[in-house]
C-alpha atoms as a PDB file:
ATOM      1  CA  UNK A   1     177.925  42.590-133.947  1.00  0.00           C
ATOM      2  CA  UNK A   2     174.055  43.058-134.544  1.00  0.00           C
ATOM      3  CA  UNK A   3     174.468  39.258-135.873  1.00  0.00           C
ATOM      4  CA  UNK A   4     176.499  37.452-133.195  1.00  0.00           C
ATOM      5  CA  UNK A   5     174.181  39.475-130.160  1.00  0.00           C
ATOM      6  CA  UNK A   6     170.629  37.584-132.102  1.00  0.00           C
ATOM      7  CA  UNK A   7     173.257  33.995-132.409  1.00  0.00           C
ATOM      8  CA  UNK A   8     173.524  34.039-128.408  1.00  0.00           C
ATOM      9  CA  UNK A   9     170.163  34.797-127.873  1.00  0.00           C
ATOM     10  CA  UNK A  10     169.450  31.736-130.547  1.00  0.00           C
ATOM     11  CA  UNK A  11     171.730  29.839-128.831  1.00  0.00           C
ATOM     12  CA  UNK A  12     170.582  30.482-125.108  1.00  0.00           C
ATOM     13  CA  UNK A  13     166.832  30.040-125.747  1.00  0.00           C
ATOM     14  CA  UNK A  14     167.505  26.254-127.843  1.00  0.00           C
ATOM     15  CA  UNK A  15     169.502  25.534-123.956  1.00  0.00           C
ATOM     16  CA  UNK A  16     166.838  26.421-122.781  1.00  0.00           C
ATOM     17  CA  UNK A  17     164.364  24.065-124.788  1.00  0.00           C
ATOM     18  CA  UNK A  18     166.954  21.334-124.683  1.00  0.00           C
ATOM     19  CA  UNK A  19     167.035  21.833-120.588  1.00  0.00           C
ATOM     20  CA  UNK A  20     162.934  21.622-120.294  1.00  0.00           C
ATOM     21  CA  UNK A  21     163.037  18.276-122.742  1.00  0.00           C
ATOM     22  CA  UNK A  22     165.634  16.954-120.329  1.00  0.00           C
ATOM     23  CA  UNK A  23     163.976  18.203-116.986  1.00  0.00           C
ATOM     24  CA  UNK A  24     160.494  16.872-118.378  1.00  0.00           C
ATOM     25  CA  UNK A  25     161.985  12.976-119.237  1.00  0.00           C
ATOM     26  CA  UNK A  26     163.694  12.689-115.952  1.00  0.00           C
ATOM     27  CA  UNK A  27     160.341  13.787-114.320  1.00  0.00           C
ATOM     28  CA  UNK A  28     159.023  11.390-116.799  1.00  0.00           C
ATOM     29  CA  UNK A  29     161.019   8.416-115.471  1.00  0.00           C
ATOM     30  CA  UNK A  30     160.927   9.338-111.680  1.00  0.00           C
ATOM     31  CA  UNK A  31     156.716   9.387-111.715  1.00  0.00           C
ATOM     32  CA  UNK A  32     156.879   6.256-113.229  1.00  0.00           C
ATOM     33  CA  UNK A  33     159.458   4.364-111.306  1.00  0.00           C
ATOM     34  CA  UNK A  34     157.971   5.749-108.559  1.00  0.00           C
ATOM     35  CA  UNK A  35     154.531   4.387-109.330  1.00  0.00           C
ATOM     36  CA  UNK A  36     155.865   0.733-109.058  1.00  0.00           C
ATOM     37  CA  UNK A  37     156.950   1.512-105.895  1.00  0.00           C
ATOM     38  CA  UNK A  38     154.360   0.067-102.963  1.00  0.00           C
ATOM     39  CA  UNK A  39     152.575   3.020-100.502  1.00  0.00           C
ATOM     40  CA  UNK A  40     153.900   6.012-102.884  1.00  0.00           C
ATOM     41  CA  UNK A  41     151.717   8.828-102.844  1.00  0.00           C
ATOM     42  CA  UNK A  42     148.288   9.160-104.674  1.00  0.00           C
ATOM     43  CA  UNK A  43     146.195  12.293-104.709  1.00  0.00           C
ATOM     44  CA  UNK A  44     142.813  12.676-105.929  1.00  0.00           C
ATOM     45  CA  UNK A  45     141.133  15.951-106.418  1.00  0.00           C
ATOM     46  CA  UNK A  46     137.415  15.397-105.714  1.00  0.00           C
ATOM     47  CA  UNK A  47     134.282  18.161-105.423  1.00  0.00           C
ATOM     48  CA  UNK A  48     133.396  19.185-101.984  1.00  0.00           C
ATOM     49  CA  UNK A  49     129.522  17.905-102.796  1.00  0.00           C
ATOM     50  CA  UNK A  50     130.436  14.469-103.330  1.00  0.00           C
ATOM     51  CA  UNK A  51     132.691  14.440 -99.534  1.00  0.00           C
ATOM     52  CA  UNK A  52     129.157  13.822 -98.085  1.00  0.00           C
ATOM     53  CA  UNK A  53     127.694  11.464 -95.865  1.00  0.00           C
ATOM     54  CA  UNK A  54     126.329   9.850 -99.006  1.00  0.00           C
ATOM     55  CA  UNK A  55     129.683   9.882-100.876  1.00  0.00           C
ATOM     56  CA  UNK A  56     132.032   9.821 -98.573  1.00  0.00           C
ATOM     57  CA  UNK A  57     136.178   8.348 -99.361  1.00  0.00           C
ATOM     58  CA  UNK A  58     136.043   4.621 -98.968  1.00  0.00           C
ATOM     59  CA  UNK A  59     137.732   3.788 -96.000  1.00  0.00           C
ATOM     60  CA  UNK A  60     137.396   7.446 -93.857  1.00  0.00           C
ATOM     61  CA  UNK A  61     136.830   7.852 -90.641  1.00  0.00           C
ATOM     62  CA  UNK A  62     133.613   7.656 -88.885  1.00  0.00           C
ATOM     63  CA  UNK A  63     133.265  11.407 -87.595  1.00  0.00           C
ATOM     64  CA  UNK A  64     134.551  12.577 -90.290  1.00  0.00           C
ATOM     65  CA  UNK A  65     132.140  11.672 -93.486  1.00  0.00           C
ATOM     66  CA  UNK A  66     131.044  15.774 -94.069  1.00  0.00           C
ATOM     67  CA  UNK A  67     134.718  17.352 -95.341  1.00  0.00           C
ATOM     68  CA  UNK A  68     132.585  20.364 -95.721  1.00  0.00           C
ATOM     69  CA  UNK A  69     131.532  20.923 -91.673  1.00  0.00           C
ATOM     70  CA  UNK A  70     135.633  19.692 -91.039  1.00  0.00           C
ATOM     71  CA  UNK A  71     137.252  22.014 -93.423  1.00  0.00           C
ATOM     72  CA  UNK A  72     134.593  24.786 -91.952  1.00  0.00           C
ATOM     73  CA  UNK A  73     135.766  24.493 -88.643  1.00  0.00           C
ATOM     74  CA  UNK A  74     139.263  25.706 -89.676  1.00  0.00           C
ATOM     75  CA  UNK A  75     138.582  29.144 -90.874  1.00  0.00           C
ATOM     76  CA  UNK A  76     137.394  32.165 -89.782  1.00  0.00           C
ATOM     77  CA  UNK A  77     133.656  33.619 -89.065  1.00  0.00           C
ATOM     78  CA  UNK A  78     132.819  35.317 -92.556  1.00  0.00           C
ATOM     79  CA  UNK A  79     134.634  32.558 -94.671  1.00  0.00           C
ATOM     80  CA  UNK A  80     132.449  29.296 -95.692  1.00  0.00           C
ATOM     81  CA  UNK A  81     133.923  26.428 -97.836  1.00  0.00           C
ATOM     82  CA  UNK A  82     132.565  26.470-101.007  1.00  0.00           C
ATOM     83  CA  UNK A  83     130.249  23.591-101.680  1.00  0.00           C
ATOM     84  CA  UNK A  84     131.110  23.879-105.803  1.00  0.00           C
ATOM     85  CA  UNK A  85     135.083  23.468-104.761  1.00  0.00           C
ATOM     86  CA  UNK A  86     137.264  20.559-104.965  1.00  0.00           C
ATOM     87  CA  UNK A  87     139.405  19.064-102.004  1.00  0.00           C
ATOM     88  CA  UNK A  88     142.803  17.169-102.130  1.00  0.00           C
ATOM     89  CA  UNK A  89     142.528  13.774-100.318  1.00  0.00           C
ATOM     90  CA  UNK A  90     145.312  11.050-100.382  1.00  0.00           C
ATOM     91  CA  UNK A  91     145.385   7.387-100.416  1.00  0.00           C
ATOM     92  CA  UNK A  92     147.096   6.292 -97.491  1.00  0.00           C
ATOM     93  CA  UNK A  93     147.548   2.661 -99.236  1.00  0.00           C
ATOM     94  CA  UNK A  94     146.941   3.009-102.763  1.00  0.00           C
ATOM     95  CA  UNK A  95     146.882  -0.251-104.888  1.00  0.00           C
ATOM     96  CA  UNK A  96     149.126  -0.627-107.944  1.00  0.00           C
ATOM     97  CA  UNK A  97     145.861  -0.135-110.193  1.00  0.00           C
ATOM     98  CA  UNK A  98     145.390   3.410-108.327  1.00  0.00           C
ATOM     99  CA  UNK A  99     149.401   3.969-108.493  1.00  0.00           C
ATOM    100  CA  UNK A 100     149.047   3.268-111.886  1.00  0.00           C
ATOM    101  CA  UNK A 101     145.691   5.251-112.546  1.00  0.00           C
ATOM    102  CA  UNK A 102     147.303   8.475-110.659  1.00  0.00           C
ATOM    103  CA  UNK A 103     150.817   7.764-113.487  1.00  0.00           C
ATOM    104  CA  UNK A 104     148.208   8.045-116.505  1.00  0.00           C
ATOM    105  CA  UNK A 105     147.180  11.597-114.785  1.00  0.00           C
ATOM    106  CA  UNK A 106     150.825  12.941-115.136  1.00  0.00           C
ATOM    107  CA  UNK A 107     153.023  11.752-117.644  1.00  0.00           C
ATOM    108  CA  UNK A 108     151.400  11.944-120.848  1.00  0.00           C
ATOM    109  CA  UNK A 109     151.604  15.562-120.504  1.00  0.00           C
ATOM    110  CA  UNK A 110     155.677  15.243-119.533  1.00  0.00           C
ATOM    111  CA  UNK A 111     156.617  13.187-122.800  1.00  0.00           C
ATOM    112  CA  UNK A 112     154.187  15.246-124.771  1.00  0.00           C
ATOM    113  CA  UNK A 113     156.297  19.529-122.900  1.00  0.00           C
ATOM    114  CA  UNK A 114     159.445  17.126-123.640  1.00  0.00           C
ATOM    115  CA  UNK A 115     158.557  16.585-127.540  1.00  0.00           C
ATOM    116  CA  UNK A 116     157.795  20.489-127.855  1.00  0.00           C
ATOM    117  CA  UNK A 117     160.527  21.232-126.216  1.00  0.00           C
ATOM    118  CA  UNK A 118     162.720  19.024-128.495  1.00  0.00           C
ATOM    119  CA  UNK A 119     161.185  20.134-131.595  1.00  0.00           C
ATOM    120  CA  UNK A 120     161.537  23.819-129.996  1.00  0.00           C
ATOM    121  CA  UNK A 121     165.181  23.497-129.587  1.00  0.00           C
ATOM    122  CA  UNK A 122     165.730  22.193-133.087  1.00  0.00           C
ATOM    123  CA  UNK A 123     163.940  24.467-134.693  1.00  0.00           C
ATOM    124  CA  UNK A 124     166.048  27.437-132.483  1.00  0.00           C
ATOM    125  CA  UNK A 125     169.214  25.252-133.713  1.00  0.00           C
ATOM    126  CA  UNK A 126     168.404  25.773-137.567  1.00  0.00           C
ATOM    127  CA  UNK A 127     167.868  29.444-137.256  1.00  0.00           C
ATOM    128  CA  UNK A 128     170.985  30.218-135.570  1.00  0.00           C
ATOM    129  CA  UNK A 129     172.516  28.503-137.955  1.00  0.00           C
ATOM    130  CA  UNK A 130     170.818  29.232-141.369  1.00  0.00           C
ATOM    131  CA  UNK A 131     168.046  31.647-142.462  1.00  0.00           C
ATOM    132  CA  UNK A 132     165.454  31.438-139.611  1.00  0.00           C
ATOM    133  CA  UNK A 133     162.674  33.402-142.033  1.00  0.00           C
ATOM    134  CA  UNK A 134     161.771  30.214-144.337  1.00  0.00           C
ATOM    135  CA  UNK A 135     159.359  27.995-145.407  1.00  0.00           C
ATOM    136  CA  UNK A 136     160.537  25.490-143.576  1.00  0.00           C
ATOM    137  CA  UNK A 137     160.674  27.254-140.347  1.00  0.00           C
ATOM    138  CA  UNK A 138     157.122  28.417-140.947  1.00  0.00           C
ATOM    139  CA  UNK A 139     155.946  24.871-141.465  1.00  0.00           C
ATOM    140  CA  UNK A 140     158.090  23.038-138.692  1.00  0.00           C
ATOM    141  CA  UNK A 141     156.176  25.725-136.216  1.00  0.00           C
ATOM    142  CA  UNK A 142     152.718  24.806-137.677  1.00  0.00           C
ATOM    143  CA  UNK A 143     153.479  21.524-136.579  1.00  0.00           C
ATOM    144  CA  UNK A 144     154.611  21.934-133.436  1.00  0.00           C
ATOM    145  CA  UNK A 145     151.393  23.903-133.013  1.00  0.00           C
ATOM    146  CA  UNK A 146     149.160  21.016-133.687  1.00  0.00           C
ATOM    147  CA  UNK A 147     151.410  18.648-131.969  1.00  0.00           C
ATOM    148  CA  UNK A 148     150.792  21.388-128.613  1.00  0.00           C
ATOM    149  CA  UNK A 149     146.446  21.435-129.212  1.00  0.00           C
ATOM    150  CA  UNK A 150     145.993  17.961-130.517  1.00  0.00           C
ATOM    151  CA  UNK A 151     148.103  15.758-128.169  1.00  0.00           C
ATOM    152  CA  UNK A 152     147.174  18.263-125.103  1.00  0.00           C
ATOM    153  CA  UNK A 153     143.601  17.737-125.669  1.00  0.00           C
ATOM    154  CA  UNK A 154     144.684  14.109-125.620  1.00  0.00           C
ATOM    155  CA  UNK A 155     146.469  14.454-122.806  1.00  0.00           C
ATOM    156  CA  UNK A 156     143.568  16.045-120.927  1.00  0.00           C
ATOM    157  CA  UNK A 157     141.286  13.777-122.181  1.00  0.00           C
ATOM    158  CA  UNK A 158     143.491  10.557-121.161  1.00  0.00           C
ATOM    159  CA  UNK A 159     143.796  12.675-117.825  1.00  0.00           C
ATOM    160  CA  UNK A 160     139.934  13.392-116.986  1.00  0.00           C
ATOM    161  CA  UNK A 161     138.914   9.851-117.632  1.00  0.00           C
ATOM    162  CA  UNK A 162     142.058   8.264-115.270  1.00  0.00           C
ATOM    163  CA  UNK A 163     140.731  10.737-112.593  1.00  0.00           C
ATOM    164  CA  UNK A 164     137.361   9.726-112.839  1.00  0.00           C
ATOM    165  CA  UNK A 165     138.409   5.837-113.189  1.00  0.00           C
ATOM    166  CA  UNK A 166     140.333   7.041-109.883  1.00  0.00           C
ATOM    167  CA  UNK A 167     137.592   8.722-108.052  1.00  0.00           C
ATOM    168  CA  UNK A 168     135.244   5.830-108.256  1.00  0.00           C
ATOM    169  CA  UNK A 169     138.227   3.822-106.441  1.00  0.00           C
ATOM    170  CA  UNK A 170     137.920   6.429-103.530  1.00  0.00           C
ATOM    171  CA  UNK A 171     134.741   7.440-103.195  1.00  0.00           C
ATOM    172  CA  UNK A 172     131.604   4.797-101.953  1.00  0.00           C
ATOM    173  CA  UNK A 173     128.900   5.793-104.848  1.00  0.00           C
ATOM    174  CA  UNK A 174     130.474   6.430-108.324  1.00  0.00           C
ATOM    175  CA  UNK A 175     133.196   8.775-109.361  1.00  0.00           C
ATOM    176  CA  UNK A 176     133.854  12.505-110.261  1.00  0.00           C
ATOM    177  CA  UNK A 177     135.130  13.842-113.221  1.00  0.00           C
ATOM    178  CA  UNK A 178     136.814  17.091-112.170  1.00  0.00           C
ATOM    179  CA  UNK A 179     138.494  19.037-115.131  1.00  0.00           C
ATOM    180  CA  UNK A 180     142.657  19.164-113.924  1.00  0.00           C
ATOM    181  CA  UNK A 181     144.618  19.584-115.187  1.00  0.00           C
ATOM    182  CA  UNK A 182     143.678  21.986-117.360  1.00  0.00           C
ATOM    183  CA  UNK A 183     142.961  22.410-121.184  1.00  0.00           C
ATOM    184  CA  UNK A 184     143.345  26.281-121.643  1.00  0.00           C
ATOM    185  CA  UNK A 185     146.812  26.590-121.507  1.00  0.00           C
ATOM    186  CA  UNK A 186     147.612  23.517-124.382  1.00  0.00           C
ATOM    187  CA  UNK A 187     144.992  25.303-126.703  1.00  0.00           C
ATOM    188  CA  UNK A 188     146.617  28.884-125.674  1.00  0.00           C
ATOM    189  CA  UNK A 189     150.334  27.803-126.197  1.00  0.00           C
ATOM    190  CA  UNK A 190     149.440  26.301-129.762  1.00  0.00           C
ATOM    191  CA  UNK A 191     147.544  29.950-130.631  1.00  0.00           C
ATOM    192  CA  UNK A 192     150.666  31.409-129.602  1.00  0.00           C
ATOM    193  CA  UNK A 193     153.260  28.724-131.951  1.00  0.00           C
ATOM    194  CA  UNK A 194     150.758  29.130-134.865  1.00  0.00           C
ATOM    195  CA  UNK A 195     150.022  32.681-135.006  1.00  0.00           C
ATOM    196  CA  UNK A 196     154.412  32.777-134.912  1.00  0.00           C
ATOM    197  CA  UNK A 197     154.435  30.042-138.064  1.00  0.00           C
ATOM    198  CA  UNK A 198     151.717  32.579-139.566  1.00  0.00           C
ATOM    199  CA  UNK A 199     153.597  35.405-139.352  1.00  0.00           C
ATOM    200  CA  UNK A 200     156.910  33.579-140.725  1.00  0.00           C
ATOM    201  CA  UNK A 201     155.240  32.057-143.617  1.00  0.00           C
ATOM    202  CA  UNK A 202     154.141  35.908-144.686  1.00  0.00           C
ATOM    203  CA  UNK A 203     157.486  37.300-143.587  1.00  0.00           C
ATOM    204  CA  UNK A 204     158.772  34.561-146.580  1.00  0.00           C
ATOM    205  CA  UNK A 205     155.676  35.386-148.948  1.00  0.00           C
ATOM    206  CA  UNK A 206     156.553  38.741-148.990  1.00  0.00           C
ATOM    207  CA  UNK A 207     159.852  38.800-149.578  1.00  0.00           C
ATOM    208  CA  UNK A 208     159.618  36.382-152.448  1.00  0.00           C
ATOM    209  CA  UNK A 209     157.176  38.860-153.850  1.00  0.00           C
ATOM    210  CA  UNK A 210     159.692  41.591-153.175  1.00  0.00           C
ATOM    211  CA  UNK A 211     162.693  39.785-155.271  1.00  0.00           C
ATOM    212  CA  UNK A 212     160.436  39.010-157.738  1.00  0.00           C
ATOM    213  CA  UNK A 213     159.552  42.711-158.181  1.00  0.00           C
ATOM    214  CA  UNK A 214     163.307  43.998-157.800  1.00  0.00           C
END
């Protein structure tokens, strides 16, 4: 009973996996489609210093150079926007260089959540159906943990310098580099899959040490 309650759970969580992997490639293939596609959205995140009279978006408004006196205007007395912030602005009519710059941004990370998730759902696969507590499982979660830091540093990299390639598109004098997405959670999901392939690979240790003992 104890046995078939831990197989659904097994068997549950690797849907689960294989349902992200899938979700994550079809969001894979929409962003990209969808950058070839002329006028689709672009959004750059850009510090509230460089919206200034001196670095203003190419292209806005006169009026409206200082996004820091507009955005003030909006909210109450007490409540200032702060100047070390970031604002959303859009490309009304981005070229296929920006569309393309904006793709970099997003779906490195999406094939790299739908290779953990594969390698997840595998790995979830094997232990329902053999012993979960091995060497192998112990090893195939190391990997996956340097897979998660290694290519989502990459991916973070890859993502700062688009954005910054971007910025310098939108904005009159130079770019920004502007830290988003963010690296914490790659390096904090790896801790998390490594300390788990730790703790197998001693779970295994010691048991072999037990049998040799008995």
């Amino acid at each position: 009973m104890e046995e078939q309650k831990w197989g659904n759970w097994l068997r549950g969580l690797a849907a689960i996996a294989t349902f992200v992997q899938i979700a994550a490639v079809c969001v894979a293939v929409a962003v990209l489609v969808i950058a070839f596609i002329p006028k689709s959205p672009v959004a750059v995140e850009l510090p509230t210093s460089m919206l200034s009279s001196a670095g203003s978006p190419a292209g806005a408004p006169s009026g409206s150079s200082d996004a820091s006196a507009a955005l003030s205007g909006k909210v109450v007395p007490g409540v200032e926007i702060d100047p070390e912030g970031t604002v959303m602005v859009r490309v009304t009519d981005p070229s296929l260089v920006q569309r393309l710059l904006y793709l970099v941004t997003i779906l490195p990370g999406l094939l790299l959540i739908a290779e953990i998730a594969r390698r997840l759902a595998g790995l979830l696969r094997i232990a329902r159906e053999q012993d979960p507590f091995s060497s192998r499982t112990a090893k195939d979660l190391t990997v996956v943990a340097k897979i998660t830091a290694f290519g989502g540093a990459g991916a973070w990299a890859v993502a700062i310098v688009a954005l910054w390639v971007l910025s310098t598109t939108v904005l009159r004098d130079g770019g920004a580099f502007v830290s988003s997405p963010p690296l914490l959670p790659w390096v904090f999901v790896a801790f998390i899959l490594a300390g788990f392939g730790q703790l197998i690979a001693r779970g295994v240790a010691m048991r072999t040490e037990l049998d040799a003992v008995i």
